[in-house]
N, C-alpha and C. Protein backbone atom coordinates (compact mmCIF):
# COMPACT_ATOMS: atom_id res chain seq x y z
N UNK A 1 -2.16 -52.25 61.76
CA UNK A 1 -0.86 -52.67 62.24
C UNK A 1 -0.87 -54.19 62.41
N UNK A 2 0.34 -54.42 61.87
CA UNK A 2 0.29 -56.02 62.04
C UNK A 2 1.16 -56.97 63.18
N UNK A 3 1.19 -55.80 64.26
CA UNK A 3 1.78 -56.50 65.95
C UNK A 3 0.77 -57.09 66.46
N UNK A 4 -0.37 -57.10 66.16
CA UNK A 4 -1.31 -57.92 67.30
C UNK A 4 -1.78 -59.46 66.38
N UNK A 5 -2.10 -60.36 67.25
CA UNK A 5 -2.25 -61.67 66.90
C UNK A 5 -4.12 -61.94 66.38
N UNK A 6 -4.19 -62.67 65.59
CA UNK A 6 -5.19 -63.04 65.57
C UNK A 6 -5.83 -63.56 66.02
N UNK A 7 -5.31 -64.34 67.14
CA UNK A 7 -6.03 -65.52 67.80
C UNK A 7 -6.50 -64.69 69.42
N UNK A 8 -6.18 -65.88 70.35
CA UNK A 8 -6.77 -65.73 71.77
C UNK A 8 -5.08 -65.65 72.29
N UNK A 9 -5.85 -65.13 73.79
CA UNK A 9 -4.68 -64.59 74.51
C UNK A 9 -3.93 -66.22 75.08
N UNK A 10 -2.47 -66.41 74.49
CA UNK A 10 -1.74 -67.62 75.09
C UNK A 10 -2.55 -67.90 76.42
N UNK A 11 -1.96 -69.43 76.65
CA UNK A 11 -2.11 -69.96 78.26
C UNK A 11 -1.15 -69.69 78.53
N UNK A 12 -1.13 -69.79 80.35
CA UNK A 12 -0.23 -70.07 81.11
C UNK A 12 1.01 -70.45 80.59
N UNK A 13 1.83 -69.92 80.96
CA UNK A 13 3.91 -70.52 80.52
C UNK A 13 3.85 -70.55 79.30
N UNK A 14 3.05 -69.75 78.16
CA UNK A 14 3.47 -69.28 77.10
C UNK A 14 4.35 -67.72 77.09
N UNK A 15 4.98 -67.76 76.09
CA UNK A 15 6.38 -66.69 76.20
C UNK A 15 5.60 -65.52 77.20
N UNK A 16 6.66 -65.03 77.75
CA UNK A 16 5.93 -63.77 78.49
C UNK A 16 5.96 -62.29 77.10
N UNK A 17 7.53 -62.20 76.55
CA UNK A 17 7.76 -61.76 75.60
C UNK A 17 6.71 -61.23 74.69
N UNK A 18 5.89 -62.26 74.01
CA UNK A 18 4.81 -61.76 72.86
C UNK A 18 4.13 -60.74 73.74
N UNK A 19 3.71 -60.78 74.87
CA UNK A 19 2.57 -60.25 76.00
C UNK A 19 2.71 -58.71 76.10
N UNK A 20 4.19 -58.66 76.11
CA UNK A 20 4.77 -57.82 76.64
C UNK A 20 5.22 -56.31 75.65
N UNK A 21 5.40 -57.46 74.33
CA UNK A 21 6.29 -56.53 73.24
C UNK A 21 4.57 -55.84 72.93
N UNK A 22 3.37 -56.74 72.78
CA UNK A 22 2.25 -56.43 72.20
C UNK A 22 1.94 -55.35 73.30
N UNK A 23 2.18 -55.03 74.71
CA UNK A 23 1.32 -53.79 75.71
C UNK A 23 2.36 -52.65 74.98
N UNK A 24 3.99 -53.15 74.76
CA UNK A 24 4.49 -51.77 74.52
C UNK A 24 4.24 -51.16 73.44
N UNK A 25 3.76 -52.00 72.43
CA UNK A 25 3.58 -51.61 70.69
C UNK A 25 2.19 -50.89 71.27
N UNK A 26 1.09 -51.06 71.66
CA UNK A 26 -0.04 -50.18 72.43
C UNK A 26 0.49 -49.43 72.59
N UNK A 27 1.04 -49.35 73.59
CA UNK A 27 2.10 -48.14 74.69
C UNK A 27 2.32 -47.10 73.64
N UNK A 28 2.90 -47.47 72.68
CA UNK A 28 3.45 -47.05 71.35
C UNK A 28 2.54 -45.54 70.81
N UNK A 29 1.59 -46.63 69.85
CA UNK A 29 0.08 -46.42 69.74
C UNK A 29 -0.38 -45.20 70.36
N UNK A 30 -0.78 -45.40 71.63
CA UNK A 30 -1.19 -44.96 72.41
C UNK A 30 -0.27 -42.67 72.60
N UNK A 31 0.74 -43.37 72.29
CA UNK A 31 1.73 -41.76 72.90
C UNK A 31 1.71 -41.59 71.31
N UNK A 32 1.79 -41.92 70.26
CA UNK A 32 1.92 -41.84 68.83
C UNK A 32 0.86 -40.30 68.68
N UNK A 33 -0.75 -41.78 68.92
CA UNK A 33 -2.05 -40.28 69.24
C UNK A 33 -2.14 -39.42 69.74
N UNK A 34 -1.55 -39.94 70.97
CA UNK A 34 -1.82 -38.50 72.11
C UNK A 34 -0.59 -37.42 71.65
N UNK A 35 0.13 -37.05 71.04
CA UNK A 35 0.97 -36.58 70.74
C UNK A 35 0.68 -35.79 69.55
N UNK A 36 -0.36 -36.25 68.49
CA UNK A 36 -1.05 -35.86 67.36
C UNK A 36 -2.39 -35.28 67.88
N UNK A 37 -3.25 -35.55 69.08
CA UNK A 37 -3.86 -34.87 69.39
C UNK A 37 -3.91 -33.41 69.71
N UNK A 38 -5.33 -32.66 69.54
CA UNK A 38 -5.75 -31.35 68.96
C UNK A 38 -5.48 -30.73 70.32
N UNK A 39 -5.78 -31.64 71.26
CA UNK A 39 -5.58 -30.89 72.88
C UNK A 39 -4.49 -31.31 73.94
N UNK A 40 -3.05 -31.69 72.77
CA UNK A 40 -2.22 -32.19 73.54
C UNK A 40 -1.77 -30.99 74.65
N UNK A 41 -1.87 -29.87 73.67
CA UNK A 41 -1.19 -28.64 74.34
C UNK A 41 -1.74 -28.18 75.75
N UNK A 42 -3.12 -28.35 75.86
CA UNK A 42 -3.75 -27.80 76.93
C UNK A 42 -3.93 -28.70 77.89
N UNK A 43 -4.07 -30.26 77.55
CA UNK A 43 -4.50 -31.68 78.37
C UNK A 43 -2.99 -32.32 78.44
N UNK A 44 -2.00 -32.01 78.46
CA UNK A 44 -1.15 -32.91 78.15
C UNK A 44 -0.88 -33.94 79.30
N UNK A 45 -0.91 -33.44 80.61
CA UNK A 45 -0.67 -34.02 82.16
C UNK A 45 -1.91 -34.99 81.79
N UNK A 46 -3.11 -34.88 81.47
CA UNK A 46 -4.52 -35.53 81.29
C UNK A 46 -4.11 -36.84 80.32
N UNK A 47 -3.51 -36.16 79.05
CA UNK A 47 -3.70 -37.60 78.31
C UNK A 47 -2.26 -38.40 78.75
N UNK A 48 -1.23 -37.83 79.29
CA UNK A 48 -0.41 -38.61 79.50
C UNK A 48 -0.53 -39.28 80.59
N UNK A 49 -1.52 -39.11 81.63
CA UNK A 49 -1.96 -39.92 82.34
C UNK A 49 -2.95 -41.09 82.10
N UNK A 50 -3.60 -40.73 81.02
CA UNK A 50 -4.66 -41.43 80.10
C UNK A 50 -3.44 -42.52 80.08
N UNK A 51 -2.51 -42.31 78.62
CA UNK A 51 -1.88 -43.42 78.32
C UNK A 51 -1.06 -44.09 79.59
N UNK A 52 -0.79 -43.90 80.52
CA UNK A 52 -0.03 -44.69 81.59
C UNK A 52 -1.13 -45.65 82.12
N UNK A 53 -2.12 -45.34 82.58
CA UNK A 53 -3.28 -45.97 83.05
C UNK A 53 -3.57 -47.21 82.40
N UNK A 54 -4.38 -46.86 80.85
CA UNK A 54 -4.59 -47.34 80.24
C UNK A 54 -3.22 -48.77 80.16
N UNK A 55 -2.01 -48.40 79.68
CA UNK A 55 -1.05 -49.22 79.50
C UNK A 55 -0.70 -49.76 80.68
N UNK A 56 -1.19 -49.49 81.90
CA UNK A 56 -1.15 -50.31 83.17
C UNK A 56 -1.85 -51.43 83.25
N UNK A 57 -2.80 -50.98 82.80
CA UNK A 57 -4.69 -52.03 83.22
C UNK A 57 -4.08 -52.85 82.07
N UNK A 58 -3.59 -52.89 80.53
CA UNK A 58 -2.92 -53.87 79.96
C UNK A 58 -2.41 -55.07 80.15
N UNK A 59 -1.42 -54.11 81.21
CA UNK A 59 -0.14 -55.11 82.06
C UNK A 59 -0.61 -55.89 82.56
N UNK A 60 -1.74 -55.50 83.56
CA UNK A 60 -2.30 -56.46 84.47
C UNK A 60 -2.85 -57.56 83.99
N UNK A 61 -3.97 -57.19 83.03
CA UNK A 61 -4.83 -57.90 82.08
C UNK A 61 -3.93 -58.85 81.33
N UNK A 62 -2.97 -59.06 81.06
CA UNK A 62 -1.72 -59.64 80.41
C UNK A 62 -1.70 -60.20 81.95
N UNK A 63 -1.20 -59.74 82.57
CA UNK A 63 -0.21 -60.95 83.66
C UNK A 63 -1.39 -61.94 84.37
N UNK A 64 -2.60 -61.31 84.31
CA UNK A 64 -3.65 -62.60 84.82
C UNK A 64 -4.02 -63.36 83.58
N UNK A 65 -3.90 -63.30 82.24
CA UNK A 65 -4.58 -64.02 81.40
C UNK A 65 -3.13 -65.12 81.63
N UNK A 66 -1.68 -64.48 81.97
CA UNK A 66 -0.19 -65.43 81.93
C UNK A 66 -0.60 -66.81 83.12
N UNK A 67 -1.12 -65.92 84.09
CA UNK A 67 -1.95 -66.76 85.54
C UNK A 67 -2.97 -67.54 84.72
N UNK A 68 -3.81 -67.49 84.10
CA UNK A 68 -5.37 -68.15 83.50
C UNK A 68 -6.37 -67.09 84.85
N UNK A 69 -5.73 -66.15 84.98
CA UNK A 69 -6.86 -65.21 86.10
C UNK A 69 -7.72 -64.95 85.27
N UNK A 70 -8.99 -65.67 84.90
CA UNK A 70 -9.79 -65.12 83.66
C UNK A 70 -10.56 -63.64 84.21
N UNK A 71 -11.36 -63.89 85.72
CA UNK A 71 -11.78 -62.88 86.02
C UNK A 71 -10.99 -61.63 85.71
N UNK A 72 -9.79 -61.81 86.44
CA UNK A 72 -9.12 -60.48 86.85
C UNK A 72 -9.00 -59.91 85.43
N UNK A 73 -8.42 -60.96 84.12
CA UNK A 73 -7.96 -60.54 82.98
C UNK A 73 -9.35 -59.64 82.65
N UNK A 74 -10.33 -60.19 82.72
CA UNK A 74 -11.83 -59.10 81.64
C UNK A 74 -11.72 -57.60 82.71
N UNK A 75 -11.59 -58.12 84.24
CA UNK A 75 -12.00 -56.86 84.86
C UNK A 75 -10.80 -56.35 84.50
N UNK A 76 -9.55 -56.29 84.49
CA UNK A 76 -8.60 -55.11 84.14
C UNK A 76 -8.78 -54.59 82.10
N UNK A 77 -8.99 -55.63 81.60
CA UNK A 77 -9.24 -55.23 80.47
C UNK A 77 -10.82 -54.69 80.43
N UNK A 78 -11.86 -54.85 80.71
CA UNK A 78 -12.92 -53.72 81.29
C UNK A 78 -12.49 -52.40 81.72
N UNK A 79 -11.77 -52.52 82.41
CA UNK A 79 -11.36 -51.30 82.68
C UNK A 79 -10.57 -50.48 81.97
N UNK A 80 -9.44 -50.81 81.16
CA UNK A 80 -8.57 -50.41 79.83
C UNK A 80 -9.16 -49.78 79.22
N UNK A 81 -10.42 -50.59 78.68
CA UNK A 81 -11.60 -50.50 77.56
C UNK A 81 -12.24 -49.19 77.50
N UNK A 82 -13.02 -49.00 79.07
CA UNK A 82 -14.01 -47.71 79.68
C UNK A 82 -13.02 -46.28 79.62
N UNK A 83 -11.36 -46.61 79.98
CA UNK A 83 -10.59 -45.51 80.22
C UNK A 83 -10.60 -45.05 78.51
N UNK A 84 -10.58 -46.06 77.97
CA UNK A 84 -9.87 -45.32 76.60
C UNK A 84 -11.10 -44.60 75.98
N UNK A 85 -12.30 -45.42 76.16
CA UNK A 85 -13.80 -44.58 75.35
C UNK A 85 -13.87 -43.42 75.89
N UNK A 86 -13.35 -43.22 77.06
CA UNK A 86 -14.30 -42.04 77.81
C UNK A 86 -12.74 -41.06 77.30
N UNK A 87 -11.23 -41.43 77.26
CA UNK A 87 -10.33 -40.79 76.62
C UNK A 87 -10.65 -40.66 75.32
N UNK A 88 -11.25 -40.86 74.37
CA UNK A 88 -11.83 -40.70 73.07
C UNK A 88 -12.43 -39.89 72.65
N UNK A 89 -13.70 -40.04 73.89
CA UNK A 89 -14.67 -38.84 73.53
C UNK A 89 -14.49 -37.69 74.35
N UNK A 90 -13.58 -37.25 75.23
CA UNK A 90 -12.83 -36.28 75.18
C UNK A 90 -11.71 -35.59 74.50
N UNK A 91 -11.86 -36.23 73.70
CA UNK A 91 -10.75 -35.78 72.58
C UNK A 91 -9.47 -36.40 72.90
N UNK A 92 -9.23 -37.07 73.78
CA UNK A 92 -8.09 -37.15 73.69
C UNK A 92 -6.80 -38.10 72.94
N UNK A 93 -7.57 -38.96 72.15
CA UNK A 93 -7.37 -39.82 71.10
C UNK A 93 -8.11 -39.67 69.93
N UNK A 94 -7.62 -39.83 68.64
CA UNK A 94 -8.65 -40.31 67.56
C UNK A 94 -8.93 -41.46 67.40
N UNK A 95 -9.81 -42.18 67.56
CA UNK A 95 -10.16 -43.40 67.36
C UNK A 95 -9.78 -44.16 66.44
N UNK A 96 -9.67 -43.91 65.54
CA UNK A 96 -8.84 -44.58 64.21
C UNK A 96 -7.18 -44.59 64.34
N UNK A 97 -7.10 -43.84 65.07
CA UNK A 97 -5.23 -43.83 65.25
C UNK A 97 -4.99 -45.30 66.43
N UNK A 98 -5.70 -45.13 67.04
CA UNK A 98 -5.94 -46.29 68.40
C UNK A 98 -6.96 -47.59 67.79
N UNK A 99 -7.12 -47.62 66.74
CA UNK A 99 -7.95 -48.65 66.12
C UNK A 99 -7.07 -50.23 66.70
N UNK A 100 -5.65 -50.30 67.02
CA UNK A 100 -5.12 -51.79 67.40
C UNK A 100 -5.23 -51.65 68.83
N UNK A 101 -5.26 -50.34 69.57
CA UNK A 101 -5.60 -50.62 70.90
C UNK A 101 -6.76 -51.73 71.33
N UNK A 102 -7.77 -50.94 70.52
CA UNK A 102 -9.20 -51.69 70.88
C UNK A 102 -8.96 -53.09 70.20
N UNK A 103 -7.86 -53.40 69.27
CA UNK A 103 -8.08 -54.69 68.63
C UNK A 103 -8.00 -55.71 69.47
N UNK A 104 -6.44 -54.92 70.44
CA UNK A 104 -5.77 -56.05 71.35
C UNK A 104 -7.05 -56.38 72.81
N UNK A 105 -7.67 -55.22 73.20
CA UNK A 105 -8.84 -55.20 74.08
C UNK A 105 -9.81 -56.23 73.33
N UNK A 106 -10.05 -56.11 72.54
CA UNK A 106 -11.34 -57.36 72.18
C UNK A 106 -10.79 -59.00 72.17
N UNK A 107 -9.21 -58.75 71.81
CA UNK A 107 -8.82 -60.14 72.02
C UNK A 107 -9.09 -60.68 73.58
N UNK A 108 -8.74 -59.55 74.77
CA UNK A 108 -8.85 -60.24 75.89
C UNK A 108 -10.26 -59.92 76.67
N UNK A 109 -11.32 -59.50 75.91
CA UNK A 109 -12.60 -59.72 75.97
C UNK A 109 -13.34 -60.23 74.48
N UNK A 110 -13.12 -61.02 74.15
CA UNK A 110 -13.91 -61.24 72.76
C UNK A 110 -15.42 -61.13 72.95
N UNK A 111 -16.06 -61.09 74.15
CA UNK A 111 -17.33 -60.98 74.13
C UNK A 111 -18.50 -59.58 74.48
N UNK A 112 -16.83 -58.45 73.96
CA UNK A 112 -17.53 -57.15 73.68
C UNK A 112 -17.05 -56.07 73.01
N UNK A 113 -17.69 -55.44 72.29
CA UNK A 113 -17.58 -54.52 71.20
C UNK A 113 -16.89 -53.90 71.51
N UNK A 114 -15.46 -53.41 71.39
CA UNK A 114 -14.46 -52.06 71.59
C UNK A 114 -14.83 -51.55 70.72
């Protein structure tokens, strides 16, 4: 998918907009899979809580990188990161369907493997 940027996450008082359209195109993403998933039927309360979470810790991770909160930005995107692997290998995503999730996660940690 070609919504996510190549580069690093804007500074401070850059558009809020790009930040924003890029968590919902995730958001997107995110209910696209879980919706195509094998255990939507039985997990559905599970992964739809998955994707809210997940697209929360985003938000945040977005509104401290808007701050320059560098900490806060890795620890909420750390946390994004751990929700979605451990949503993965429960089935509750295919990894390849969520392949720009993890893209946009490595942008706001570039210094670890999604």
């Amino acid at each position: 998918m070609m919504w996510l940027l190549a580069g690093s996450v804007p500074a401070a008082g850059e558009s809020y907009a790009l930040g924003y359209d890029m968590i919902g195109q995730a958001e997107k993403v995110l209910k696209q899979a879980a919706a195509n998933s094998p255990k939507w039927h039985n997990r559905q309360d599970s992964i739809e809580r998955d994707v809210y979470d997940i697209t929360y810790l985003l938000e945040q991770a977005w509104k401290a990188a808007e701050t320059s909160n560098d900490a806060a930005m890795k620890d909420y995107a750390q946390q994004a990161l751990t929700l979605l692997q451990r949503a993965v290998m429960r089935g509750h995503f295919d990894a390849d369907k969520i392949e720009p999730v993890f893209t946009l996660i490595r942008q706001l940690l570039p210094n670890v493997s999604a």
